[in-house]
C-alpha atoms as a PDB file:
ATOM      1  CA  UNK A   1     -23.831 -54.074  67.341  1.00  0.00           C
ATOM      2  CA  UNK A   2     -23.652 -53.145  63.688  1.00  0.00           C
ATOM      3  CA  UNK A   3     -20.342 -53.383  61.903  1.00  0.00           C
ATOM      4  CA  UNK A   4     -20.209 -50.047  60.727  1.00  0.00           C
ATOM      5  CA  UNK A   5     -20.685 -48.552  64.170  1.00  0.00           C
ATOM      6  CA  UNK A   6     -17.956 -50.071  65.523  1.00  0.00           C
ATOM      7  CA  UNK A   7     -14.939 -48.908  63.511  1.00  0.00           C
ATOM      8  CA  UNK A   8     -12.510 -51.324  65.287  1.00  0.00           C
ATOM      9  CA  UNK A   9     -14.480 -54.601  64.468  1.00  0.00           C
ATOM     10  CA  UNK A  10     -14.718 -53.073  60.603  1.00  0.00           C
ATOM     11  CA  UNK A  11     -10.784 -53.309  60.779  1.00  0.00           C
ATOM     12  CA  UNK A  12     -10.567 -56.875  61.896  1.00  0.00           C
ATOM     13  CA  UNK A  13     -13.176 -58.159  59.060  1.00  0.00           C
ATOM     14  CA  UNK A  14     -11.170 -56.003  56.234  1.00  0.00           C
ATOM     15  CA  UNK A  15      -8.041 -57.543  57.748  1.00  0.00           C
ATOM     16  CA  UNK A  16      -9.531 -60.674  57.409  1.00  0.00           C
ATOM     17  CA  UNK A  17     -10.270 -60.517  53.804  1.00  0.00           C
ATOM     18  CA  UNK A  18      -7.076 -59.425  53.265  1.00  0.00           C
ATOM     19  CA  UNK A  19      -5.629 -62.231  54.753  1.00  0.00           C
ATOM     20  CA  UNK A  20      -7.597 -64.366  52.400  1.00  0.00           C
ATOM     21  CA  UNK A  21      -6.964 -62.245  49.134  1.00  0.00           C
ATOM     22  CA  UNK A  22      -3.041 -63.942  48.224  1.00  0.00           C
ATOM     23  CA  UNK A  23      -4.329 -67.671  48.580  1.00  0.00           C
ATOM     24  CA  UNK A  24      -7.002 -66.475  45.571  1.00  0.00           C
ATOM     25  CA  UNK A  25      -4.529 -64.210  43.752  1.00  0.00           C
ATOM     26  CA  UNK A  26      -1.531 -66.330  43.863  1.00  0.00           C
ATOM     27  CA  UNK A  27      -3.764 -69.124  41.880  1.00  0.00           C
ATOM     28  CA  UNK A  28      -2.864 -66.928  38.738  1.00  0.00           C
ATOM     29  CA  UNK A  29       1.168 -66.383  39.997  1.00  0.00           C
ATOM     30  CA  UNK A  30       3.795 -68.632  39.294  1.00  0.00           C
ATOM     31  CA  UNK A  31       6.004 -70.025  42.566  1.00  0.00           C
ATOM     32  CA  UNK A  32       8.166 -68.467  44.468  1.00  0.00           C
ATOM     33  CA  UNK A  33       9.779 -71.236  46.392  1.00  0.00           C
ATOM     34  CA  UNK A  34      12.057 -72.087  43.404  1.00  0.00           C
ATOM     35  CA  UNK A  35      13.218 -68.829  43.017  1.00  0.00           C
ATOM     36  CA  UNK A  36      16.782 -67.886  44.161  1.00  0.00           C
ATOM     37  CA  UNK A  37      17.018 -65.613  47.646  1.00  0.00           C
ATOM     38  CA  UNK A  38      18.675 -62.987  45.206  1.00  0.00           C
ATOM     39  CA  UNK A  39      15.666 -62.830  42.795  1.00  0.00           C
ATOM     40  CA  UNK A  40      13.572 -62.617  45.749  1.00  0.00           C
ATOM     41  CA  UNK A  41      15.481 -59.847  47.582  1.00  0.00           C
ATOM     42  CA  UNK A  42      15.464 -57.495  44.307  1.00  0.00           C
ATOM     43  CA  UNK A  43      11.348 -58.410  44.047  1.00  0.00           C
ATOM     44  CA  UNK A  44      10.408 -57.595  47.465  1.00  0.00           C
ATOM     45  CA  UNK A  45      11.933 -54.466  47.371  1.00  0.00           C
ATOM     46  CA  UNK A  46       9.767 -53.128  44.625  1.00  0.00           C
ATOM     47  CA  UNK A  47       6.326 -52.296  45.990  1.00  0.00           C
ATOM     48  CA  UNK A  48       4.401 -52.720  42.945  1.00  0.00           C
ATOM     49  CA  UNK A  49       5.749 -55.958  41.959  1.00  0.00           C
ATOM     50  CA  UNK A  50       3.885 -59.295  40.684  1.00  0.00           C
ATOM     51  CA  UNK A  51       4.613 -60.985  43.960  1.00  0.00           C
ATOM     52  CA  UNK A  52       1.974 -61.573  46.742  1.00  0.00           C
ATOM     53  CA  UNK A  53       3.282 -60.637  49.718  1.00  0.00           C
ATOM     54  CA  UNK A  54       2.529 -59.628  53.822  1.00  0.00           C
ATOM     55  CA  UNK A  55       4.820 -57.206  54.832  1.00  0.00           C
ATOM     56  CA  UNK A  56       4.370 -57.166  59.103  1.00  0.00           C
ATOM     57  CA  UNK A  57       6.025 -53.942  60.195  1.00  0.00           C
ATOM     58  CA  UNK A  58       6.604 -52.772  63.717  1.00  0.00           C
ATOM     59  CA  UNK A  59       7.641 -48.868  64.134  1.00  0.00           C
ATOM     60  CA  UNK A  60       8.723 -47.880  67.669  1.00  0.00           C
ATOM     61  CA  UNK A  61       8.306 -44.056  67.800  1.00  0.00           C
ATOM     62  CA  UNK A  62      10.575 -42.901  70.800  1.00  0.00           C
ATOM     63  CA  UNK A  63      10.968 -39.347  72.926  1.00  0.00           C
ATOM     64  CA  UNK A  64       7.026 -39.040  71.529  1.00  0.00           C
ATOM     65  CA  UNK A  65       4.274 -37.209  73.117  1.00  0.00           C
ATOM     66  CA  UNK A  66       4.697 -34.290  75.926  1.00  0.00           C
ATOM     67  CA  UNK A  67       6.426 -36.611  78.306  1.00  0.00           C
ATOM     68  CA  UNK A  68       8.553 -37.920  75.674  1.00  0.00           C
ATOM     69  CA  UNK A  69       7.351 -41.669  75.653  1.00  0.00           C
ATOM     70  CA  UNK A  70       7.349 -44.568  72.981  1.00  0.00           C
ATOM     71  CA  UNK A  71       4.325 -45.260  70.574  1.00  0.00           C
ATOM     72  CA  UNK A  72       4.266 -47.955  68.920  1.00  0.00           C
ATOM     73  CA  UNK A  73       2.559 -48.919  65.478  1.00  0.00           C
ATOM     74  CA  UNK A  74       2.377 -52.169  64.315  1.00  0.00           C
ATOM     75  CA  UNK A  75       1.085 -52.266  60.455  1.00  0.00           C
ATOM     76  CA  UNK A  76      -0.207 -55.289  58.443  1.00  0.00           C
ATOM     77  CA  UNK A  77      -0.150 -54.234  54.884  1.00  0.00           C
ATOM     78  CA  UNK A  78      -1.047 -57.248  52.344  1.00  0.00           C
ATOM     79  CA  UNK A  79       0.222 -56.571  48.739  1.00  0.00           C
ATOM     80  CA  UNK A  80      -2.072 -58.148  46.614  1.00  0.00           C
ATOM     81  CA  UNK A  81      -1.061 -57.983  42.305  1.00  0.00           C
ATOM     82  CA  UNK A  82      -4.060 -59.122  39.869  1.00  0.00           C
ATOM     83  CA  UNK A  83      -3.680 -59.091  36.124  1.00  0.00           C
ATOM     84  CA  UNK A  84      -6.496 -57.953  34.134  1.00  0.00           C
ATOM     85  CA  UNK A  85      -5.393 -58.473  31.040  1.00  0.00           C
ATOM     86  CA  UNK A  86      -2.269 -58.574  28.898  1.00  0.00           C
ATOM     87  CA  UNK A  87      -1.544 -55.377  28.911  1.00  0.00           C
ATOM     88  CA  UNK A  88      -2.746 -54.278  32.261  1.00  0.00           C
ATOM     89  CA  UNK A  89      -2.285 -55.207  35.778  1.00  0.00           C
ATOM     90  CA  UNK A  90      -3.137 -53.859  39.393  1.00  0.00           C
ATOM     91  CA  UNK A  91      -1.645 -54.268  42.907  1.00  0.00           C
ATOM     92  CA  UNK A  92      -3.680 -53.325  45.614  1.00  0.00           C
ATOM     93  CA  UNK A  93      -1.866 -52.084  49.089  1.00  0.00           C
ATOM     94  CA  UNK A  94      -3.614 -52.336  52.520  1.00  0.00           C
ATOM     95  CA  UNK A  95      -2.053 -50.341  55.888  1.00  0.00           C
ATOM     96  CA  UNK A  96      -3.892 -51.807  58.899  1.00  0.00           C
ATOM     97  CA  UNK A  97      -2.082 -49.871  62.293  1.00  0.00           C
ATOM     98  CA  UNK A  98      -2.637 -51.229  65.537  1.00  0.00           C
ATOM     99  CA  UNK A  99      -1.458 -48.589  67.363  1.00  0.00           C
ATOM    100  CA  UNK A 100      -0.055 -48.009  71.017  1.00  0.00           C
ATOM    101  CA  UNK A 101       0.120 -44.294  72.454  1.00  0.00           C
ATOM    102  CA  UNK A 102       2.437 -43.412  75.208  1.00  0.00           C
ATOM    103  CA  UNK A 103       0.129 -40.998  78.298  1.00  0.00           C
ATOM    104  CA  UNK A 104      -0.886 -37.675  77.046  1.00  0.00           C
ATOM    105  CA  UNK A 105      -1.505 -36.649  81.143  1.00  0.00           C
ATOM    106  CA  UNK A 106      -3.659 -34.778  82.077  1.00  0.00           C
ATOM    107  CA  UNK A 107      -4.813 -34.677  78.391  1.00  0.00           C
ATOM    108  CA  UNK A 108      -7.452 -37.820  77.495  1.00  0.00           C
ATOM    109  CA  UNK A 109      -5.346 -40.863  76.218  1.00  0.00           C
ATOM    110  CA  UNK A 110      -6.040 -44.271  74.394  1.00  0.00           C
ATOM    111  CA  UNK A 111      -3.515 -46.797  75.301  1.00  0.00           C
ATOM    112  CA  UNK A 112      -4.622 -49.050  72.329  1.00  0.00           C
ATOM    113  CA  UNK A 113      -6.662 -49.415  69.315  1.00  0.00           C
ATOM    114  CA  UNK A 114      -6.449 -49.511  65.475  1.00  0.00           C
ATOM    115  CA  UNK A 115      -6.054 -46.588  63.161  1.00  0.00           C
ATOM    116  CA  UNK A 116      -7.435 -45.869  59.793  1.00  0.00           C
ATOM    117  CA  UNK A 117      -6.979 -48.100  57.547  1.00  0.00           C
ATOM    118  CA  UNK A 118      -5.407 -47.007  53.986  1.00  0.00           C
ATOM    119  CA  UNK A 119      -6.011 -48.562  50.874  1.00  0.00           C
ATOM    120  CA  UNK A 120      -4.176 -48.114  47.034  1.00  0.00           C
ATOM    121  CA  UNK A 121      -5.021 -49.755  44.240  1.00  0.00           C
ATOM    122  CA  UNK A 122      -2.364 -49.057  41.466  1.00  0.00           C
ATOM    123  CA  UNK A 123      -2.657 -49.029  37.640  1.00  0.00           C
ATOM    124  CA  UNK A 124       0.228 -50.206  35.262  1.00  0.00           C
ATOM    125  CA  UNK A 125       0.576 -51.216  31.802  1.00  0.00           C
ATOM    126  CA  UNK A 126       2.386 -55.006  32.262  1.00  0.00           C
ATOM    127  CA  UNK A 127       5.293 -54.488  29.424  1.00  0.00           C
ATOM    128  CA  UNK A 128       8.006 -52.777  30.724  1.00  0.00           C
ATOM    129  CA  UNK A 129      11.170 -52.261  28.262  1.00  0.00           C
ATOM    130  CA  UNK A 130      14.181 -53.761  29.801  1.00  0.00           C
ATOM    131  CA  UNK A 131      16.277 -51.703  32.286  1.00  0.00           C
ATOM    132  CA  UNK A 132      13.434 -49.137  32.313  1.00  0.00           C
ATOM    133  CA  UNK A 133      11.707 -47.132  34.758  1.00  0.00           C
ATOM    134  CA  UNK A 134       7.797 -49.137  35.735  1.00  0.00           C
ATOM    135  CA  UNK A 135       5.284 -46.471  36.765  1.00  0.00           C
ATOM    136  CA  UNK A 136       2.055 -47.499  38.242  1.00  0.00           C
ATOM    137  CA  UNK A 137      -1.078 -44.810  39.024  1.00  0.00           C
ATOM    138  CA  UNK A 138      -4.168 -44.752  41.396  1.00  0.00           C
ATOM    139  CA  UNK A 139      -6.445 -43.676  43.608  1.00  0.00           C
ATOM    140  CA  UNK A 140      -6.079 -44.174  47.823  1.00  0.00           C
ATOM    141  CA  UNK A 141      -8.374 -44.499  50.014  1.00  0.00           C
ATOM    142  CA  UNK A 142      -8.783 -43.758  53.815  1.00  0.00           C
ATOM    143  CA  UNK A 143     -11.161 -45.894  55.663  1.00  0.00           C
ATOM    144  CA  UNK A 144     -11.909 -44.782  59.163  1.00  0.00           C
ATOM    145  CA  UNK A 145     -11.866 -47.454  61.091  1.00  0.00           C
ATOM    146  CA  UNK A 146      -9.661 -45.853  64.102  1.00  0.00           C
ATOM    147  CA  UNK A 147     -11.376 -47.785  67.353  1.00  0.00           C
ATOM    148  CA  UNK A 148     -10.878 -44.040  69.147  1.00  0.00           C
ATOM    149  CA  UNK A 149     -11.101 -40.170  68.345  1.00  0.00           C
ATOM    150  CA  UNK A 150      -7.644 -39.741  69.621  1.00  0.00           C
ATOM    151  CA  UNK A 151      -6.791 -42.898  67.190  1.00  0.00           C
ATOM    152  CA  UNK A 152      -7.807 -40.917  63.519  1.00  0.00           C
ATOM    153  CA  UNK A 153     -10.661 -38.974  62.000  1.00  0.00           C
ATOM    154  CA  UNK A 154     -14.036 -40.581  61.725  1.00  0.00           C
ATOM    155  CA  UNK A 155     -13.756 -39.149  58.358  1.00  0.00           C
ATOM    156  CA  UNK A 156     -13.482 -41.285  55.009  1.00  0.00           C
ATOM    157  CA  UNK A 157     -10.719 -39.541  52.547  1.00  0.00           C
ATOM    158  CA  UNK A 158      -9.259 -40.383  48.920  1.00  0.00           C
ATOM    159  CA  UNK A 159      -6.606 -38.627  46.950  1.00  0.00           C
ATOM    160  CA  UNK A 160      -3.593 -39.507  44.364  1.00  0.00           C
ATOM    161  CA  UNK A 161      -1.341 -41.808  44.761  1.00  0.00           C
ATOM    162  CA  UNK A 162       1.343 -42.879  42.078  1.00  0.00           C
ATOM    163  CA  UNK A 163       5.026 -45.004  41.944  1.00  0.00           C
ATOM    164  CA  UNK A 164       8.115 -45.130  40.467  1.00  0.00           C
ATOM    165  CA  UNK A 165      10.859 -47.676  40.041  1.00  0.00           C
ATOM    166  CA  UNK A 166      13.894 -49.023  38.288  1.00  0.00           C
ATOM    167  CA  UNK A 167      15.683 -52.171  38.800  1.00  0.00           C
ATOM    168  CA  UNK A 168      18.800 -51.809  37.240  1.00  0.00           C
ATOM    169  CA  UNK A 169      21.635 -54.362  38.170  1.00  0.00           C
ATOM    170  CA  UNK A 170      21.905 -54.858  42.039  1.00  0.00           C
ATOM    171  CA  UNK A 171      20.194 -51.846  42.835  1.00  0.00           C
ATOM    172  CA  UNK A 172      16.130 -51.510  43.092  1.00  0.00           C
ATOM    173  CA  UNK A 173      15.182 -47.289  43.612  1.00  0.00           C
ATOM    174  CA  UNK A 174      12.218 -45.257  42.855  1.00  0.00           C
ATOM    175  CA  UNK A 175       9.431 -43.036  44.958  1.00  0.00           C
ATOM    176  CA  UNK A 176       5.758 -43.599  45.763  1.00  0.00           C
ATOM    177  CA  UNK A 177       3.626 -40.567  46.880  1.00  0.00           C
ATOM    178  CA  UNK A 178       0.078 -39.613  47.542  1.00  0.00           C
ATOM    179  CA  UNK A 179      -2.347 -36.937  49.371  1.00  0.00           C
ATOM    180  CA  UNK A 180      -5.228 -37.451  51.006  1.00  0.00           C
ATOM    181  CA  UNK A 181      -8.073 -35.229  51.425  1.00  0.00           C
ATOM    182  CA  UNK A 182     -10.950 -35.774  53.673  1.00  0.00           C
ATOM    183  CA  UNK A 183     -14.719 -35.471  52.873  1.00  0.00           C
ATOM    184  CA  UNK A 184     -15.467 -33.112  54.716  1.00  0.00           C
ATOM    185  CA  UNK A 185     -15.110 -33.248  58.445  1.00  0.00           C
ATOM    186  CA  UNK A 186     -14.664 -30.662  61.348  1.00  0.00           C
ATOM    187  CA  UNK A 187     -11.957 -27.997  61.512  1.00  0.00           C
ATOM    188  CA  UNK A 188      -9.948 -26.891  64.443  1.00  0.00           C
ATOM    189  CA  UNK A 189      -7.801 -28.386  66.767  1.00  0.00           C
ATOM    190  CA  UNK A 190      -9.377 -31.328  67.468  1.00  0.00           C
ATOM    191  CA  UNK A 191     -11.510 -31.290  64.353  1.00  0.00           C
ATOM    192  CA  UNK A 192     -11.846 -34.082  62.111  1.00  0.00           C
ATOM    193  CA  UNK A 193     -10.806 -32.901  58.660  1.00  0.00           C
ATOM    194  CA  UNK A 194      -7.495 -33.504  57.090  1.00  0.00           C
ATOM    195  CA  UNK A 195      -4.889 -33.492  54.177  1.00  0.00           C
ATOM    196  CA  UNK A 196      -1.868 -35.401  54.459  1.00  0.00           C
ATOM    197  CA  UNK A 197       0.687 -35.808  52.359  1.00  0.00           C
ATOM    198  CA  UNK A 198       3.002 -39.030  52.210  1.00  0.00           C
ATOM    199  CA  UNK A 199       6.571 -39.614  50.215  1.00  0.00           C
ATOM    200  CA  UNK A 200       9.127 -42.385  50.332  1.00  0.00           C
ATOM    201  CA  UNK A 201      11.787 -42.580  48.165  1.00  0.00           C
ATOM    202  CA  UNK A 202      13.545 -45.873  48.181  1.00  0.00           C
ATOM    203  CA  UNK A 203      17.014 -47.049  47.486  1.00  0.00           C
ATOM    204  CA  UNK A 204      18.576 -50.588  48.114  1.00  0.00           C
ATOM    205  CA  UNK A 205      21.581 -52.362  47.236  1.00  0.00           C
ATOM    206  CA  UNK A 206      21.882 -56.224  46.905  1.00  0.00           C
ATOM    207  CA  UNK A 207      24.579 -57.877  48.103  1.00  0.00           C
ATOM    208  CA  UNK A 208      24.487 -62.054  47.535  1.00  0.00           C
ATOM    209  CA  UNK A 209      22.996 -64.676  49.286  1.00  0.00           C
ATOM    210  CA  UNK A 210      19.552 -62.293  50.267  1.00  0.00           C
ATOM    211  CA  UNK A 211      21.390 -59.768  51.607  1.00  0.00           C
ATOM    212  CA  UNK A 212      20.308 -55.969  51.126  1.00  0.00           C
ATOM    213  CA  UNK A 213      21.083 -52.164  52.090  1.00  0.00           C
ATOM    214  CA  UNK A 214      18.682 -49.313  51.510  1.00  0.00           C
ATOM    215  CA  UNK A 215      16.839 -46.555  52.753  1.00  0.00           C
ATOM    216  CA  UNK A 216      12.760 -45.873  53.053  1.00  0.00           C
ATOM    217  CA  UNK A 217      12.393 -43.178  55.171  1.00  0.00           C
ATOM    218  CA  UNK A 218       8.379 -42.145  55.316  1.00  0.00           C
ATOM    219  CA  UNK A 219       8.346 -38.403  54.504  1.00  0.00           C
ATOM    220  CA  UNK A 220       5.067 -36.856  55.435  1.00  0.00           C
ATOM    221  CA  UNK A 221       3.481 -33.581  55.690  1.00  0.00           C
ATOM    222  CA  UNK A 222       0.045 -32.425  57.869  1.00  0.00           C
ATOM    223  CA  UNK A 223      -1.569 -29.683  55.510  1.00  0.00           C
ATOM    224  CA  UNK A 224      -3.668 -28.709  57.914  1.00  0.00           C
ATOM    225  CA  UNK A 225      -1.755 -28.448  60.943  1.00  0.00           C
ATOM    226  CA  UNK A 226      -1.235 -25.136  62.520  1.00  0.00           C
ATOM    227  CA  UNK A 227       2.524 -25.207  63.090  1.00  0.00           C
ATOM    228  CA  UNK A 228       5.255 -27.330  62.079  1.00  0.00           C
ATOM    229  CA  UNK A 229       3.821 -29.376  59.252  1.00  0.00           C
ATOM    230  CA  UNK A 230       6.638 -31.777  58.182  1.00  0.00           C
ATOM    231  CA  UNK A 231       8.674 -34.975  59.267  1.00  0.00           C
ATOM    232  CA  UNK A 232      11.647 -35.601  57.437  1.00  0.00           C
ATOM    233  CA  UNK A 233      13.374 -38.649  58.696  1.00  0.00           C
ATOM    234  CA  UNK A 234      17.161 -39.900  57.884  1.00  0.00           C
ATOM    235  CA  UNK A 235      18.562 -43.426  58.330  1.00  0.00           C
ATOM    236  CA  UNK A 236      18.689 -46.945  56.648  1.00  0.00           C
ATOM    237  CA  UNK A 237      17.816 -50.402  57.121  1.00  0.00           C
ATOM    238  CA  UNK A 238      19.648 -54.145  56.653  1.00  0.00           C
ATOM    239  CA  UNK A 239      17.742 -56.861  54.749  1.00  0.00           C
ATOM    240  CA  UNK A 240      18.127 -60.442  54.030  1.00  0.00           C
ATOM    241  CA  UNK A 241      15.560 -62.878  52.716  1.00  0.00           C
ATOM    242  CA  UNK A 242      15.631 -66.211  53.773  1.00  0.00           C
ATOM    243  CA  UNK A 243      13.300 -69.921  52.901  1.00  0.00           C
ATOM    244  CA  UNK A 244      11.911 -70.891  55.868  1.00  0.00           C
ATOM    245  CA  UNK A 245      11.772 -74.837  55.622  1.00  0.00           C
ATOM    246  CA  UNK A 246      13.515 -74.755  52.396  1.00  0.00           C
ATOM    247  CA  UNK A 247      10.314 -73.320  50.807  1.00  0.00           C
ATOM    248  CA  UNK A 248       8.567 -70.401  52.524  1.00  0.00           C
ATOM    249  CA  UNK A 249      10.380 -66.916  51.490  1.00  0.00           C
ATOM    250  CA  UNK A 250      10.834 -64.213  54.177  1.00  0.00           C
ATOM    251  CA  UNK A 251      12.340 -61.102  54.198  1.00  0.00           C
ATOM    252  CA  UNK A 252      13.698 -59.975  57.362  1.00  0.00           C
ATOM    253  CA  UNK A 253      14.542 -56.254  58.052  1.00  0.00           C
ATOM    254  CA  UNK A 254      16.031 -54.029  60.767  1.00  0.00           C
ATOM    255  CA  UNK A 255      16.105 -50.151  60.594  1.00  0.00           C
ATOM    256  CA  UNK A 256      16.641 -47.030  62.302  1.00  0.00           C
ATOM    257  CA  UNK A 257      15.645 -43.307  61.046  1.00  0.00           C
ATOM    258  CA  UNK A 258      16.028 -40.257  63.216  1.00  0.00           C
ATOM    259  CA  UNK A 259      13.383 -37.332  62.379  1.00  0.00           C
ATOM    260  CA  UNK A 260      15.652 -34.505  61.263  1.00  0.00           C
ATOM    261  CA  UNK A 261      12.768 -32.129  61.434  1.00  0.00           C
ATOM    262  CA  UNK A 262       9.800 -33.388  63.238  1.00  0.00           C
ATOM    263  CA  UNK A 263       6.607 -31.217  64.466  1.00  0.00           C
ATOM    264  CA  UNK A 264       6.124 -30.422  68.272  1.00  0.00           C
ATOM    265  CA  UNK A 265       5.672 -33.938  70.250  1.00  0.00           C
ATOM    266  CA  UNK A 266       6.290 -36.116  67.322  1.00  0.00           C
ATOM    267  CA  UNK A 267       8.669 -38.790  67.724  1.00  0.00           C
ATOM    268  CA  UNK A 268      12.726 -37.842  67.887  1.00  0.00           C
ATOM    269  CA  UNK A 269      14.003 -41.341  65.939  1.00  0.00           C
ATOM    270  CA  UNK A 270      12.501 -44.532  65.264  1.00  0.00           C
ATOM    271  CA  UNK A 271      13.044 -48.417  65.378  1.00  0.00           C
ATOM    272  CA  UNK A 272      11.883 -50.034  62.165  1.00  0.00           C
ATOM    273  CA  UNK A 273      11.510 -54.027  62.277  1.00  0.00           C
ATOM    274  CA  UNK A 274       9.906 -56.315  59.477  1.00  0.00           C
ATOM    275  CA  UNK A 275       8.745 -59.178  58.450  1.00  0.00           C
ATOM    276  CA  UNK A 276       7.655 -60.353  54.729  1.00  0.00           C
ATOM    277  CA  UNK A 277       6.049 -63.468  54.001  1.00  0.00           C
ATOM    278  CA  UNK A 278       6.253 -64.041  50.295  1.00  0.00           C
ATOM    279  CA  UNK A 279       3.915 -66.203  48.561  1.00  0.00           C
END
């Protein structure tokens, strides 16, 4: 069967090229493993940084779905910095969700299967004065390669997508947005077109030895949608990084958000774990 007919097997060969993209990129960074935990903490917290890195993040959605059960989404999203010149640099971002769907009885489910995949590549001038605020700039692009209908649209998309942050002292805050809009598509209720919106503000606090406060919540909006269009989620996360063997940086993160306003059948709060190999 042809690649591009079967969406899910696409996923697995992007993912593996992924995979493979720090091992060439890092030939052009300098180590990490001699960094301190602190350094490390403040670094991994910026999402546009000059560090490789494979953030594994598991979101348990609970009270989801019209019997109120648990999805869960489990996201592989390689962060991938390459320097074009001395002035310029970009750092690609990858989302691949494997996602699990609570029963949608007597409605059609999919138990499992992968999503669409989303990809940023982000544009940023390398000097950055001291204490200042680093902007980056892009384009983002969704790839459909949801294994189901009831997974994503079939539809590719692209859109906007820009961030902000300042590392000032212990702290590390800023904001990364974008929209996507679909190329064409169906409409209605179970048509394939769509424009969604994403924002999440981020604010962390470093502590010593690794250890970290902060807040992402994932604010997102469903243009399209007929009804309630927004998810606004409150909460925070704990954070430490950590060498694994003395040498192998990993951040380690536990969070909780509850979904202050939240469209009909979307999730009521959700369990946020993560782990971040840094390379």
């Amino acid at each position: 069967m042809p690649l591009f007919r079967n969406p899910g097997l696409a996923a697995l060969a992007i993912a593996a090229l992924l995979a493979a993209a720090p091992a060439q990129a890092q030939q052009a960074s300098p180590p990490v493993a001699a960094q301190s935990v602190g350094e490390l903490a403040r670094k991994v917290q910026n999402p546009i940084g000059d560090l490789v890195m494979l953030p594994v993040q598991n979101n348990a959605n609970f009270d989801a779905g019209p019997h109120r059960g648990t999805q869960n989404s489990l996201n592989l999203e390689p962060i991938v910095p390459f320097v074009l010149n001395d002035d310029w640099s970009v750092v690609t971002r990858t989302v691949l969700p494997l996602l699990w769907q609570p029963s949608a009885r007597p409605a059609r489910s999919v138990p499992f299967g992968t999503g669409p995949i989303t990809f940023s590549a982000f544009l940023s001038p390398r000097n950055t004065p001291a204490g200042g605020w680093t902007w980056r700039v892009g384009p983002v692009l969704q790839i459909p390669a949801a294994s189901n209908a009831a997974l994503g649209s079939n539809v590719w998309g692209a859109g906007p997508s820009a961030v902000v942050v300042r590392m000032q002292g212990p702290w590390v805050y800023g904001g990364l947005f974008n929209n996507v809009f679909s190329f064409g598509g169906t409409s209605g209720r179970s048509g394939t077109r769509y424009s969604t919106f994403l924002l999440q503000p981020f604010m962390h606090y470093n502590f010593a030895e690794g250890w970290s406060v902060g807040t992402v919540p994932m604010i997102t909006a469903n243009w399209l949608a007929g009804g309630e269009k927004w998810t606004l989620p409150l909460g925070g996360h704990i954070a430490r990084v950590v060498k694994l063997g003395g040498m192998l940086p990993v951040n380690l993160l536990l969070g909780a958000y509850y979904n202050v306003l939240r469209p009909q059948y979307a999730a009521t709060w959700q369990l946020r774990t993560q782990v971040t190999l840094i390379f």
